[in-house]
Protein backbone atom coordinates (compact mmCIF):
# COMPACT_ATOMS: atom_id res chain seq x y z
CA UNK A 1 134.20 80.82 124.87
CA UNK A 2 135.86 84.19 125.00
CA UNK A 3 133.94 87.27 126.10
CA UNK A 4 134.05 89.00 122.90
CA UNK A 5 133.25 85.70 120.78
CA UNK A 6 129.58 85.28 123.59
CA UNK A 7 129.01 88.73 122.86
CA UNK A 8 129.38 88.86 118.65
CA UNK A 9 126.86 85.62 118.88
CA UNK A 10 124.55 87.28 120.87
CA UNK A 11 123.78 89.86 118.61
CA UNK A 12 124.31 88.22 115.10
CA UNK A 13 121.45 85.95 116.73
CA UNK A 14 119.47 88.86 117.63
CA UNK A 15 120.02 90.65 113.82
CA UNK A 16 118.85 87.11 112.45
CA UNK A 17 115.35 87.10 114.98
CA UNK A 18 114.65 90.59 113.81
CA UNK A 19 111.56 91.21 111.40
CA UNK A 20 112.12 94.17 108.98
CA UNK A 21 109.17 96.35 107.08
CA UNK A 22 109.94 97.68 103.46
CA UNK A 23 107.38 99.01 101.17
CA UNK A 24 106.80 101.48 98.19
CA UNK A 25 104.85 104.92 99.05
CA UNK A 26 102.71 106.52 96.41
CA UNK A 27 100.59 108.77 95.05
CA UNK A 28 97.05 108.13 93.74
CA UNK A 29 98.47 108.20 90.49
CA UNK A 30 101.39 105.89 91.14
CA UNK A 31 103.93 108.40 91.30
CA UNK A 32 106.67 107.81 93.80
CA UNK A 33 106.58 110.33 97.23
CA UNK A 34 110.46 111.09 98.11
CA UNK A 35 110.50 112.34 101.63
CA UNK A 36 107.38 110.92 103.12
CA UNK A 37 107.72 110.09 107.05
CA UNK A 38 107.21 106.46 107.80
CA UNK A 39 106.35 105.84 111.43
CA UNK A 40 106.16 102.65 113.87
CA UNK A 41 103.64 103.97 116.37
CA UNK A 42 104.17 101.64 119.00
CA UNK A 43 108.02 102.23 118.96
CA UNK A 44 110.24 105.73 118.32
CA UNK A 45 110.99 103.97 115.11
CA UNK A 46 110.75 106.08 111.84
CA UNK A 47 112.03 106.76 108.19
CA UNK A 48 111.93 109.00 105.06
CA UNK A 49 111.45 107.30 102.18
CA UNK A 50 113.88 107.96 99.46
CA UNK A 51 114.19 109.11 96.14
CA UNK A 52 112.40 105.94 94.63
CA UNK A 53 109.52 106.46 97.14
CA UNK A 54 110.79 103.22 99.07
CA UNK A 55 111.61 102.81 103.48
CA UNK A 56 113.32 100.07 104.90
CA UNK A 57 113.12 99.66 108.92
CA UNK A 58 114.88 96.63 110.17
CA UNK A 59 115.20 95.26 113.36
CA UNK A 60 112.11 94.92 115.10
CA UNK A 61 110.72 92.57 117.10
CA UNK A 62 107.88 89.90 116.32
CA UNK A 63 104.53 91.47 116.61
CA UNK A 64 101.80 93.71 115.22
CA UNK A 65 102.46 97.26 114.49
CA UNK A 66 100.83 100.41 113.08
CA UNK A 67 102.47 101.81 110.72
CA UNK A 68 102.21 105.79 109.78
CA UNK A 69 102.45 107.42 106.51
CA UNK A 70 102.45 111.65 106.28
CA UNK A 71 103.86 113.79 104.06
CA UNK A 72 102.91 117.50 103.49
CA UNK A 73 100.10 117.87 101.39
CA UNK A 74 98.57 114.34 101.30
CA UNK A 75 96.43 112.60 104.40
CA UNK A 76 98.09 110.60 106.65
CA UNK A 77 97.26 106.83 106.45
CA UNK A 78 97.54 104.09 109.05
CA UNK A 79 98.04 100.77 108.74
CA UNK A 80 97.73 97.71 111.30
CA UNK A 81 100.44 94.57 110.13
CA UNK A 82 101.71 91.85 111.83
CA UNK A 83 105.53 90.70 111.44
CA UNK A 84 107.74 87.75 112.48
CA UNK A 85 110.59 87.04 113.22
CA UNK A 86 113.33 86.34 110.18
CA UNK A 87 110.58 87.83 108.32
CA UNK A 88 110.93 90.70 105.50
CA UNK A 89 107.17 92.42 105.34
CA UNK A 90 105.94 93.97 102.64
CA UNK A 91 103.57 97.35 103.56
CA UNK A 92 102.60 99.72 100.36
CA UNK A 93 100.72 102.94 101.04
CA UNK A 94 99.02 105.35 98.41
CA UNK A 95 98.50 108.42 99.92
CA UNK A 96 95.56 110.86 98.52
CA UNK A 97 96.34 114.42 98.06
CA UNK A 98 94.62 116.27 101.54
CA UNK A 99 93.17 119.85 101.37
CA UNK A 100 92.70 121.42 104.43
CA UNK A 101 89.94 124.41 104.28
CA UNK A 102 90.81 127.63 106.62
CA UNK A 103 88.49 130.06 108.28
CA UNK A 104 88.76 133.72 106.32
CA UNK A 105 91.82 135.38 106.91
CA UNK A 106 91.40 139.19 107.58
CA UNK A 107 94.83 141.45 107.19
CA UNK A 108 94.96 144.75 108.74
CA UNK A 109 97.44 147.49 107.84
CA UNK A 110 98.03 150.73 109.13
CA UNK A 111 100.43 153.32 107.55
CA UNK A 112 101.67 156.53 108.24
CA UNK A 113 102.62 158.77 105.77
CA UNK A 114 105.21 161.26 106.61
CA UNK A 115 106.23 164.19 104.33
């Protein structure tokens, strides 16, 4: 076999081996969250979901994984799943809206009035 021909079989094998994750992400009251940060933890793996509230990452290898969901303004929520290979998981998270409470804040102005 050519060179080129090896090396085109080697990695349409690979793409077919691959597991992918896809999933919706939510609200609490089923709305869709465009933008949200999908993470792989055990990998440098990540997406944003997109308009629809839906991610897609493709190509990883057999395993279990936990997956991160943030987005500004709602508590991030891990999950632990398991994919193999040739396999197309299905993860859906709801996030809940996340309040975070500060200590007092305490402004201090000085002016000068010239004349």
């Amino acid at each position: 076999m050519k060179p080129s021909l090896t090396l085109l079989l080697v990695i349409v094998g690979t793409h077919l081996l691959a597991a992918n994750l896809q999933g919706m992400i939510t609200d609490d009251e089923n709305n869709p969250l465009p933008g949200a940060t999908v993470i792989v933890v055990e990998t440098t793996t990540g997406v944003t979901t997109n308009s629809s509230g839906f991610y897609e990452i493709r190509n990883l290898e057999a395993g279990t994984y936990t997956i991160a969901v943030s987005m500004v303004g709602f508590e991030t929520l891990r999950k632990e799943t398991s994919v193999t290979q040739n396999e197309v998981q299905e993860v859906n998270f709801t996030l809940t809206s996340g309040t975070a409470e500060l200590d007092e804040v305490v402004v201090i102005a000085k002016s000068e009035a010239k004349m």
